[in-house]
C-alpha atoms as a PDB file:
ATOM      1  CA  UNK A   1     141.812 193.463  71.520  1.00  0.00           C
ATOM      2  CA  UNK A   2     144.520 195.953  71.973  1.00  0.00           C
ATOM      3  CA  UNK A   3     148.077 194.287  71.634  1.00  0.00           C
ATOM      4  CA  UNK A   4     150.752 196.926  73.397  1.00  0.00           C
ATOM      5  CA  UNK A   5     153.930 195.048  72.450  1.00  0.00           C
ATOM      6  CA  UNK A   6     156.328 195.748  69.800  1.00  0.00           C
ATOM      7  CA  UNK A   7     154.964 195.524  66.193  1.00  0.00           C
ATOM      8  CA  UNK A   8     157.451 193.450  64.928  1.00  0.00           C
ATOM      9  CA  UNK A   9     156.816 191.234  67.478  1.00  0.00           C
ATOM     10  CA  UNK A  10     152.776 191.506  67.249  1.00  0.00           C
ATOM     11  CA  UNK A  11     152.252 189.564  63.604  1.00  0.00           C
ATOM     12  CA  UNK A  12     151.606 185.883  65.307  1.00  0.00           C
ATOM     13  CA  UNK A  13     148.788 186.694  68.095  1.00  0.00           C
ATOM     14  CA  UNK A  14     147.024 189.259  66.233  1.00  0.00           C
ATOM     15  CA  UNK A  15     146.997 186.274  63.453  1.00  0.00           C
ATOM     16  CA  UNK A  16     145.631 184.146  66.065  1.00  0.00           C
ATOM     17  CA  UNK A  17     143.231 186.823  67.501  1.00  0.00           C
ATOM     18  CA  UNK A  18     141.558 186.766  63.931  1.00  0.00           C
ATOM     19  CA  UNK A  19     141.426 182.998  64.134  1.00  0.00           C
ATOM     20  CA  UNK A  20     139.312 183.502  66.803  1.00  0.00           C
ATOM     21  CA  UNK A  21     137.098 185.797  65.755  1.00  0.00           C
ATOM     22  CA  UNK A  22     138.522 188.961  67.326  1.00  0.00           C
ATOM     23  CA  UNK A  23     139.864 192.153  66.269  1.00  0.00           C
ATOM     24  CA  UNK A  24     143.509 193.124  66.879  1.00  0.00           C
ATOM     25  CA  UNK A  25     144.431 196.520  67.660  1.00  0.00           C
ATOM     26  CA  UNK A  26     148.267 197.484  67.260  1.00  0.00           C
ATOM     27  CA  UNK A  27     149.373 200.017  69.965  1.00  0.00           C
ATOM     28  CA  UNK A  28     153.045 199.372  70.457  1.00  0.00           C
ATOM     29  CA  UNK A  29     153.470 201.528  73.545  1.00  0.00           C
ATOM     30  CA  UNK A  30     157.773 200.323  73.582  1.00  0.00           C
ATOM     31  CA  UNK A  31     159.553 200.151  70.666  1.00  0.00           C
ATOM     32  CA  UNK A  32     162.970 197.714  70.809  1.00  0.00           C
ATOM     33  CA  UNK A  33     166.414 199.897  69.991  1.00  0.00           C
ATOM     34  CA  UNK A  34     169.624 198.855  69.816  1.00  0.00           C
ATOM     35  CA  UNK A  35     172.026 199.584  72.412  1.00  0.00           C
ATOM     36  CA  UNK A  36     173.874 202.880  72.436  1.00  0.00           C
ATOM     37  CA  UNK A  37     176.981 200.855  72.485  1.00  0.00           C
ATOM     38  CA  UNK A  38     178.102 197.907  70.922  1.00  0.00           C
ATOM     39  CA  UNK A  39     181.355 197.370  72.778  1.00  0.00           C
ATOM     40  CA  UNK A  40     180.889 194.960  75.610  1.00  0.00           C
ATOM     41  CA  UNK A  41     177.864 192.659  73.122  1.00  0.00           C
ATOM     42  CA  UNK A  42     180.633 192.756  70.678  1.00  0.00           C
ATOM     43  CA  UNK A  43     183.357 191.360  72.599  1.00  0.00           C
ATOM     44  CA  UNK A  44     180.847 188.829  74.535  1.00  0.00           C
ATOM     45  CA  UNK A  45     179.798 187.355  70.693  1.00  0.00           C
ATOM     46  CA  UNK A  46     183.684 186.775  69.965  1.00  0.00           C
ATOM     47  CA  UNK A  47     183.899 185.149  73.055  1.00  0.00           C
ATOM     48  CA  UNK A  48     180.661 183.197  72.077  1.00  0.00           C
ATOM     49  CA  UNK A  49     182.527 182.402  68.411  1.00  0.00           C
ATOM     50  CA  UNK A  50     185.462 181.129  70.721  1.00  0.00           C
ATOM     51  CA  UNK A  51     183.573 178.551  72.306  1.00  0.00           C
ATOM     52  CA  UNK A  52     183.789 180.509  75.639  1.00  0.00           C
ATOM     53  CA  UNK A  53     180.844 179.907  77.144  1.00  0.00           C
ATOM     54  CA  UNK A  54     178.951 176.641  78.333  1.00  0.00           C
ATOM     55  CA  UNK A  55     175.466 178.166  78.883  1.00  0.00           C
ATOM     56  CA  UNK A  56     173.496 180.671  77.266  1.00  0.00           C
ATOM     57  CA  UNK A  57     169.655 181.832  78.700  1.00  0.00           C
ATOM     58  CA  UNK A  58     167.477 183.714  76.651  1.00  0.00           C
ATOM     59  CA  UNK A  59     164.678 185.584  78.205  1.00  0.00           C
ATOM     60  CA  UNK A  60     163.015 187.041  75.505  1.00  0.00           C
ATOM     61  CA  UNK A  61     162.800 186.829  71.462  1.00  0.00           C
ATOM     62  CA  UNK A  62     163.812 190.457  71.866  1.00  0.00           C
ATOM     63  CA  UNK A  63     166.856 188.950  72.754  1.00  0.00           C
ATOM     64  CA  UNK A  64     167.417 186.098  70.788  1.00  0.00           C
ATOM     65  CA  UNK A  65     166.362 188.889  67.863  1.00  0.00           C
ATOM     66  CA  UNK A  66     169.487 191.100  68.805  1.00  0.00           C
ATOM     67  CA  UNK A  67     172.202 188.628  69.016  1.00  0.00           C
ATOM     68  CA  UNK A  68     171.425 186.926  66.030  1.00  0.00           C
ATOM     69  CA  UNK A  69     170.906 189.901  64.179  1.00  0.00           C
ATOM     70  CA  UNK A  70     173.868 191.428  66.127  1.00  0.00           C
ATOM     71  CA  UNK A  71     176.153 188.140  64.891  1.00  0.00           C
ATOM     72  CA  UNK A  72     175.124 188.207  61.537  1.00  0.00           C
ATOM     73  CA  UNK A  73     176.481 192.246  61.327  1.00  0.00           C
ATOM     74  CA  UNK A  74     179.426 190.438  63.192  1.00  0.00           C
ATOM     75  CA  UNK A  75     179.961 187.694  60.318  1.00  0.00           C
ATOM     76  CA  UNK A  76     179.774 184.806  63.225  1.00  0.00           C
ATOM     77  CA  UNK A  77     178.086 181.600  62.083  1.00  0.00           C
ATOM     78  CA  UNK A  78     175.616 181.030  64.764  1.00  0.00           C
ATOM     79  CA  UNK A  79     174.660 177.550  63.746  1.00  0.00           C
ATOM     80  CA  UNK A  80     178.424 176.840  63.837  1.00  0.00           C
ATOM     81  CA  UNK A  81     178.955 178.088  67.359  1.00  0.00           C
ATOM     82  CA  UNK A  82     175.446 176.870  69.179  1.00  0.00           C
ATOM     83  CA  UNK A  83     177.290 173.059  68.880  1.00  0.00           C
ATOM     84  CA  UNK A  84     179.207 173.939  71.905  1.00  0.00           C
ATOM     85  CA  UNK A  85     176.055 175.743  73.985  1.00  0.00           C
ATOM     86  CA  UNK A  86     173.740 174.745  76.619  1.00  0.00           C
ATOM     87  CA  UNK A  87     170.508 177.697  75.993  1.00  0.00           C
ATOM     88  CA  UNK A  88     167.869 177.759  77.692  1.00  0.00           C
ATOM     89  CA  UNK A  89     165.066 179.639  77.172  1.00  0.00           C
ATOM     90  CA  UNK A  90     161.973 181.863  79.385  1.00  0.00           C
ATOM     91  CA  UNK A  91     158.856 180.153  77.142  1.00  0.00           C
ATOM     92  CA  UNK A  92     158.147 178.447  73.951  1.00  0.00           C
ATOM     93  CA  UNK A  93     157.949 181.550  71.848  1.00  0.00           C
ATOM     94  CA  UNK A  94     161.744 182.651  72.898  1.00  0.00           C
ATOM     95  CA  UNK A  95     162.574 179.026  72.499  1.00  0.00           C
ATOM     96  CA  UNK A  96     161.042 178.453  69.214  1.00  0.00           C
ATOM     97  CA  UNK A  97     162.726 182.029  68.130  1.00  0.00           C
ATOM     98  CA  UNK A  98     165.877 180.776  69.648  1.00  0.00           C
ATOM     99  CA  UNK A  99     165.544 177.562  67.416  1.00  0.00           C
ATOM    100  CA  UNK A 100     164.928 179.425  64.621  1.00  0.00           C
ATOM    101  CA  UNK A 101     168.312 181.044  64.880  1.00  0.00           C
ATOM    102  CA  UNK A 102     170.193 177.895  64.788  1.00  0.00           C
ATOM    103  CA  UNK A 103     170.196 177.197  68.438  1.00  0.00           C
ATOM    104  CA  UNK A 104     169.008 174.189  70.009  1.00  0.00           C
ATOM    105  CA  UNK A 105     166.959 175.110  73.315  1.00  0.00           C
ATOM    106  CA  UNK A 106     167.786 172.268  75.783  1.00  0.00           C
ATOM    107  CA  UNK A 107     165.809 173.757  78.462  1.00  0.00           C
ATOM    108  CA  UNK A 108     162.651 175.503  78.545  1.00  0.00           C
ATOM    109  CA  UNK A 109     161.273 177.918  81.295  1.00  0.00           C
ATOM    110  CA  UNK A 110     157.559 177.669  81.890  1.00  0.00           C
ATOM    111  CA  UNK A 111     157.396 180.606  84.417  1.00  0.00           C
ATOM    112  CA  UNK A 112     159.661 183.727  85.052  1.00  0.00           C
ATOM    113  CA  UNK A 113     163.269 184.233  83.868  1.00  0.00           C
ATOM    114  CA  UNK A 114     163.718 183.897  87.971  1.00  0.00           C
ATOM    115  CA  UNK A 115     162.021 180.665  87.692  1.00  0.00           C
ATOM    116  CA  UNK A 116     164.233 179.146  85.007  1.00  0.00           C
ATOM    117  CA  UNK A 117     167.661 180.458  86.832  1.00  0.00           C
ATOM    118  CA  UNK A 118     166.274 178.388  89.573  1.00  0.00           C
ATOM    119  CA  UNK A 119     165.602 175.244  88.140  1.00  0.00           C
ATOM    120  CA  UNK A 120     169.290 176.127  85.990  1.00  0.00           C
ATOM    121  CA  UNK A 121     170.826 176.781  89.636  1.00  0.00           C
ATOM    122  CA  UNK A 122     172.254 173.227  90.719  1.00  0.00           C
ATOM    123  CA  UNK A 123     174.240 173.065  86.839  1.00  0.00           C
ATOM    124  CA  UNK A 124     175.813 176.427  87.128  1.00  0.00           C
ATOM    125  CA  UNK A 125     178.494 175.687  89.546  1.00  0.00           C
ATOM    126  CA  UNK A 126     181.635 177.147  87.873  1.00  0.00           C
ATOM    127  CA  UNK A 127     180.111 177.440  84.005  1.00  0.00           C
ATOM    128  CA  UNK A 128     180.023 180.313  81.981  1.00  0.00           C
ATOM    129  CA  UNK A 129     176.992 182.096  81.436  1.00  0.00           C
ATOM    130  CA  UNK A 130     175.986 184.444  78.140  1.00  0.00           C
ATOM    131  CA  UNK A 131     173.733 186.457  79.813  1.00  0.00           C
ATOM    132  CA  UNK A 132     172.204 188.879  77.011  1.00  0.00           C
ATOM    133  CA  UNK A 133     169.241 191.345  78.389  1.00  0.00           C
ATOM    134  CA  UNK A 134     167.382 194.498  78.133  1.00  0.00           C
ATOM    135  CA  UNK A 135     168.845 198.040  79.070  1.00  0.00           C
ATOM    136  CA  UNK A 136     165.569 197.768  81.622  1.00  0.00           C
ATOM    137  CA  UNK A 137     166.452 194.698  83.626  1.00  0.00           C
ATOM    138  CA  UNK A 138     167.485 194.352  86.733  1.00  0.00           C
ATOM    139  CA  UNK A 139     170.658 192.754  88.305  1.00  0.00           C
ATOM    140  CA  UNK A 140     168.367 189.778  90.037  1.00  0.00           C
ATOM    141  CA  UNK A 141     169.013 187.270  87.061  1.00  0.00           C
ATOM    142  CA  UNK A 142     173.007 188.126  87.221  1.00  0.00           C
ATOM    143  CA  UNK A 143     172.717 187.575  91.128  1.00  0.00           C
ATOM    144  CA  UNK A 144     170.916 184.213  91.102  1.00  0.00           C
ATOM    145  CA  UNK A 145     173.646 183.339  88.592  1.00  0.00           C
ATOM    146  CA  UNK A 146     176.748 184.392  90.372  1.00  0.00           C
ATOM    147  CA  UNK A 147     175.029 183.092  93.761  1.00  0.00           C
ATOM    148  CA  UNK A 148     174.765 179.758  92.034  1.00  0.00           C
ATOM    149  CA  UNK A 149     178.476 179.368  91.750  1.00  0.00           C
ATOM    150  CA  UNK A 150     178.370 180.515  88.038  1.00  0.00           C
ATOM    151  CA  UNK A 151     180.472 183.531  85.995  1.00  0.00           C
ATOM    152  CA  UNK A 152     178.608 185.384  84.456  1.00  0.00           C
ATOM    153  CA  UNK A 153     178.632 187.577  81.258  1.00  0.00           C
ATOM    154  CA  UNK A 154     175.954 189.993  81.024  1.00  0.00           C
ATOM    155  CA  UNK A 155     175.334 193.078  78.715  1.00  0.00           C
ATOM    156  CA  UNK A 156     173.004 195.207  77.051  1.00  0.00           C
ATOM    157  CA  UNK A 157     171.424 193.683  73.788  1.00  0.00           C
ATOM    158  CA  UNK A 158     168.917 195.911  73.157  1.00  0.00           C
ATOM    159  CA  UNK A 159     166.642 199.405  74.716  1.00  0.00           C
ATOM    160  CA  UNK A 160     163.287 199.457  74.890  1.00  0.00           C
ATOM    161  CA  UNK A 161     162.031 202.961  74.995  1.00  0.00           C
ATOM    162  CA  UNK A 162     158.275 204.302  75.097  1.00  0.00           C
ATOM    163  CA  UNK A 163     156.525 205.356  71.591  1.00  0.00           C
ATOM    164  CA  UNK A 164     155.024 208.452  71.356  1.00  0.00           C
ATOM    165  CA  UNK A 165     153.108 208.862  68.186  1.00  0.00           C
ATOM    166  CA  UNK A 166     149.788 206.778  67.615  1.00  0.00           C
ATOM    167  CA  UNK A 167     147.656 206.668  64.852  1.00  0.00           C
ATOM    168  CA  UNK A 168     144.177 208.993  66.166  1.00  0.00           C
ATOM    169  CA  UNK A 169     141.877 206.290  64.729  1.00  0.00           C
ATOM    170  CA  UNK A 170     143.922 203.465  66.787  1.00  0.00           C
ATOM    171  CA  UNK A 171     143.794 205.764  70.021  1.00  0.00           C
ATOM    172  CA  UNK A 172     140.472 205.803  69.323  1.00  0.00           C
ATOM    173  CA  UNK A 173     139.981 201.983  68.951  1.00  0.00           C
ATOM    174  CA  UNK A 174     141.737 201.580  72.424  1.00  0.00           C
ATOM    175  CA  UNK A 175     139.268 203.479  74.367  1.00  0.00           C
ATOM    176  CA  UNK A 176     136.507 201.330  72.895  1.00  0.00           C
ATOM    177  CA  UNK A 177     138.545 198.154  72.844  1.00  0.00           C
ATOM    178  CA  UNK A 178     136.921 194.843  75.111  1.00  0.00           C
ATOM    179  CA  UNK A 179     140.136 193.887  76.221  1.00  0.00           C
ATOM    180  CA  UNK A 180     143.756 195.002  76.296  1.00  0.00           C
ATOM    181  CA  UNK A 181     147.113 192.765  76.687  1.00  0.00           C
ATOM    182  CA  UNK A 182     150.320 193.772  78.333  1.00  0.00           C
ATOM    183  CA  UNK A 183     153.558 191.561  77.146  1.00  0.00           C
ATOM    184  CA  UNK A 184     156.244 192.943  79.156  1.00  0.00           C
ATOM    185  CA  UNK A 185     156.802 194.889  82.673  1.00  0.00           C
ATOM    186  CA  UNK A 186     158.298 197.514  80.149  1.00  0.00           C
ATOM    187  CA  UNK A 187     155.085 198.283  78.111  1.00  0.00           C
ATOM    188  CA  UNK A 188     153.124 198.682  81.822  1.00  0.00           C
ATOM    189  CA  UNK A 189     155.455 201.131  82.276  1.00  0.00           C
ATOM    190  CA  UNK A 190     155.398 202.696  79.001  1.00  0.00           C
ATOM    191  CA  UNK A 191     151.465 202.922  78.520  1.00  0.00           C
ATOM    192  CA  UNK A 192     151.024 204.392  82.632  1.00  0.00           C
ATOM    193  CA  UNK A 193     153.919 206.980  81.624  1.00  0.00           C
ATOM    194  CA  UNK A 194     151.687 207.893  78.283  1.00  0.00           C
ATOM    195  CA  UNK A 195     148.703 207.970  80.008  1.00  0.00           C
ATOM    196  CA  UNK A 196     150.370 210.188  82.985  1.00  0.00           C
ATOM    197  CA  UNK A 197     151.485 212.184  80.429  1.00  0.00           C
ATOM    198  CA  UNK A 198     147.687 212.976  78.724  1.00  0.00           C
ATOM    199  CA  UNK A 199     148.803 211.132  75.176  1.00  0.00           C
ATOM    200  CA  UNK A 200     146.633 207.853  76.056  1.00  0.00           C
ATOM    201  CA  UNK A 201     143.273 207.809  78.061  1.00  0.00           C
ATOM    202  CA  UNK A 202     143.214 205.509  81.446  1.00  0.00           C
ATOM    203  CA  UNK A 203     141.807 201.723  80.463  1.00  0.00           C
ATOM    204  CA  UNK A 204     138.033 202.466  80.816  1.00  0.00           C
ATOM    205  CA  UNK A 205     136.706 200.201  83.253  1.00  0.00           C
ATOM    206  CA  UNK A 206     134.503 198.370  80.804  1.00  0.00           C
ATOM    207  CA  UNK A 207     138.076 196.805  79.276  1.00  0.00           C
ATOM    208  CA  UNK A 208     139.282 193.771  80.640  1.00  0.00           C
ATOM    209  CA  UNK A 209     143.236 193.901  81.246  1.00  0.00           C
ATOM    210  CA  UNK A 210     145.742 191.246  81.023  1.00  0.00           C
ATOM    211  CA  UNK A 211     148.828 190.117  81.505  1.00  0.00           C
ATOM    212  CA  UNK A 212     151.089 187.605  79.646  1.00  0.00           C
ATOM    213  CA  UNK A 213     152.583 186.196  83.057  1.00  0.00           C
ATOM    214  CA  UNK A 214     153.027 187.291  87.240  1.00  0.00           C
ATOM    215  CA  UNK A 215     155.944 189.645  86.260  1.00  0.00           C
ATOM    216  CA  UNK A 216     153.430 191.488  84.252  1.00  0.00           C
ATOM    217  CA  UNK A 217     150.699 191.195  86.339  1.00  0.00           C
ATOM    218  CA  UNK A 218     153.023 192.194  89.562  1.00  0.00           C
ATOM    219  CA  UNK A 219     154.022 196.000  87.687  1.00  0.00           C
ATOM    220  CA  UNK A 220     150.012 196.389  86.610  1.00  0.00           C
ATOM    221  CA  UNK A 221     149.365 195.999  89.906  1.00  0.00           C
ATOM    222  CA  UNK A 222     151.465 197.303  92.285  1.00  0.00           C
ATOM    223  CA  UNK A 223     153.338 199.775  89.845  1.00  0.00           C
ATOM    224  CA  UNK A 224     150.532 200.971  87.544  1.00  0.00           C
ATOM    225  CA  UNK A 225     148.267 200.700  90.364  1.00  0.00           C
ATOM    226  CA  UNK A 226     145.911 198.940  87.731  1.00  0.00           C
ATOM    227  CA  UNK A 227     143.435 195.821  87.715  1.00  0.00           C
ATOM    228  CA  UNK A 228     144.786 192.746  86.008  1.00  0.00           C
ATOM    229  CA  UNK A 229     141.937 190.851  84.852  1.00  0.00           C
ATOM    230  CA  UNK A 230     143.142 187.694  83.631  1.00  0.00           C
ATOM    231  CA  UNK A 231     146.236 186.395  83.451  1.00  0.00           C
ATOM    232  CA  UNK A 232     148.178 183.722  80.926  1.00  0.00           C
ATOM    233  CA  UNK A 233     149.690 180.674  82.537  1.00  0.00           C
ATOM    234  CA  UNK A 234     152.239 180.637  80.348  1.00  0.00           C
ATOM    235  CA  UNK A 235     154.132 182.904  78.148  1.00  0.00           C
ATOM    236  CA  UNK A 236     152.589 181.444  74.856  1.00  0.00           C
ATOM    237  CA  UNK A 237     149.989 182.524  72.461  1.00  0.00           C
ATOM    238  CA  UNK A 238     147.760 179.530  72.976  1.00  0.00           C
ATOM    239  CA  UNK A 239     147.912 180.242  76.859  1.00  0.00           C
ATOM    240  CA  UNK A 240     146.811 184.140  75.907  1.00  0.00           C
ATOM    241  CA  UNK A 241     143.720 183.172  73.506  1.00  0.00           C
ATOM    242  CA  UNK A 242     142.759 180.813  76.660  1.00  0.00           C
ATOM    243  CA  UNK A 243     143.008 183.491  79.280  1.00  0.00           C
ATOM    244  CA  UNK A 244     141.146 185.743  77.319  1.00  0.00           C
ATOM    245  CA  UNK A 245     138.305 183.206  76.672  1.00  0.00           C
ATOM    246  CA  UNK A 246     138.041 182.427  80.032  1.00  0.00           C
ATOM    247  CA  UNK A 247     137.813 185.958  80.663  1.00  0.00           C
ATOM    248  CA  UNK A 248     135.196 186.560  78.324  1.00  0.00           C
ATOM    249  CA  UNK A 249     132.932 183.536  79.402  1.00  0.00           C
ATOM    250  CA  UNK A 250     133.127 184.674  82.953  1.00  0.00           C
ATOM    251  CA  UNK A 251     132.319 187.944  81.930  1.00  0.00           C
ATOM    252  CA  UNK A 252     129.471 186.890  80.008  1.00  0.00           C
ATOM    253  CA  UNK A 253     127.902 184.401  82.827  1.00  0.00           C
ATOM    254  CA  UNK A 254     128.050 187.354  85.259  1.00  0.00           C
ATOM    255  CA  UNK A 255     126.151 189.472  83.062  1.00  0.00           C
ATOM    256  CA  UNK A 256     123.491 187.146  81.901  1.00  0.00           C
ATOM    257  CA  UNK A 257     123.101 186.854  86.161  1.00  0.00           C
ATOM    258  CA  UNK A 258     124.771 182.995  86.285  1.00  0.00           C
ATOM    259  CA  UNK A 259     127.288 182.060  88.932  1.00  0.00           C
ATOM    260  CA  UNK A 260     130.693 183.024  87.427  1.00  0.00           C
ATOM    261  CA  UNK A 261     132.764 179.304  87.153  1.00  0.00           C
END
């Protein structure tokens, strides 16, 4: 199973791929950066220290990862300041990461960051919003927000850029892998660019692709202009393990000639 997101962020499903008798393959087509500027984060985590803010949304452990790592470089007691915070959170994992930084998650989002916003909408009447993101997203979160009668403070926390350099025998181990798992819009973009580009080989057609929720599955499809196979229905490991066993067992009945379920 080839796992295309960050290393540092791979450790926990390829643990749980062994638990299930599979065989993670680390190809971390994006590779998290900080930004080229700390200016604006900077002066939005003072404001954070001064009890500025009401709400603060999370849509990835990448993330959660910066600012706490970000504060910490700052000398700003997280734990201290979270007291005063509503956070929510896109997903368990970003919540439980979120947690682990001395927030406490109030509200967890079980689809799309634009999912969560929504459900957030009718609360963010005149509240201010720590809105900490990817150089790669777009403005739709920051419109929802300001839409919903909020103000809004939103600001680079981190680049993700494409890797270049793979390990040959982990190349190789791709284009024989059974299945391979896209985290992230970014790494669909980042893999189709490699593969464009002659460092990667196209998925062969024999390896199941998947997706860890519709955002994903959306840019494999209509930007890669590639299959998505099977899908999680959540962004959690557990719902990634079941997706791919489902996969599997479908995959299975249909070759042994029994109707697919």
């Amino acid at each position: 199973m080839v796992i295309t997101r960050p290393a540092e962020l791979s450790h926990t499903i390829a643990e749980a791929l062994r638990a299930h008798g599979a065989q993670p393959i680390l190809l971390p087509v994006v590779c998290i950066e900080p930004p080229h500027d700390f200016g604006q984060f900077d002066d939005a985590l003072r404001d954070l220290q001064n009890k500025k803010f009401d709400w603060l949304i999370f849509g990835s452990q990448n993330a959660v990862h910066a600012v706490a790592d970000r504060a910490k470089t700052l000398g700003i007691d997280l734990p201290q300041v979270a007291g005063s915070l509503q956070v929510a959170a896109v997903g368990k994992v970003t919540a439980g990461a979120a947690e682990k930084a001395g927030f406490h998650v109030s509200r967890i989002g079980k689809g799309t960051g634009t999912d969560l916003i929504a459900e957030l909408a009718p609360e963010m009447h005149k509240k201010h919003v720590f809105l900490p993101r990817s150089d790669r997203a777009g403005a739709a979160h920051f419109a929802q927000l300001h839409q919903a009668g909020a103000y809004v403070r939103e600001f680079v926390a981190y680049r993700t850029v494409p890797c270049g350099a793979f390990d040959p025998a982990v190349m190789d181990a791709e284009a024989h892998a059974d299945a391979i798992l896209f985290f992230s819009p970014s790494a669909v973009h980042a893999f189709n660019e490699l593969v464009h580009s002659e460092v990667l080989p196209p998925v062969p057609d024999t390896t199941g692709i998947g997706a860890i929720g519709p955002m994903t599955r959306e840019n494999l499809i209509k930007e890669a202009r590639m299959r998505c196979d099977f899908q999680a229905n959540e962004p959690g490991i557990d719902q990634v393990i079941a997706a791919l066993e489902e996969f599997f067992e479908k995959r299975h009945a249909s070759s042994a000639g029994a109707p697919s379920r």
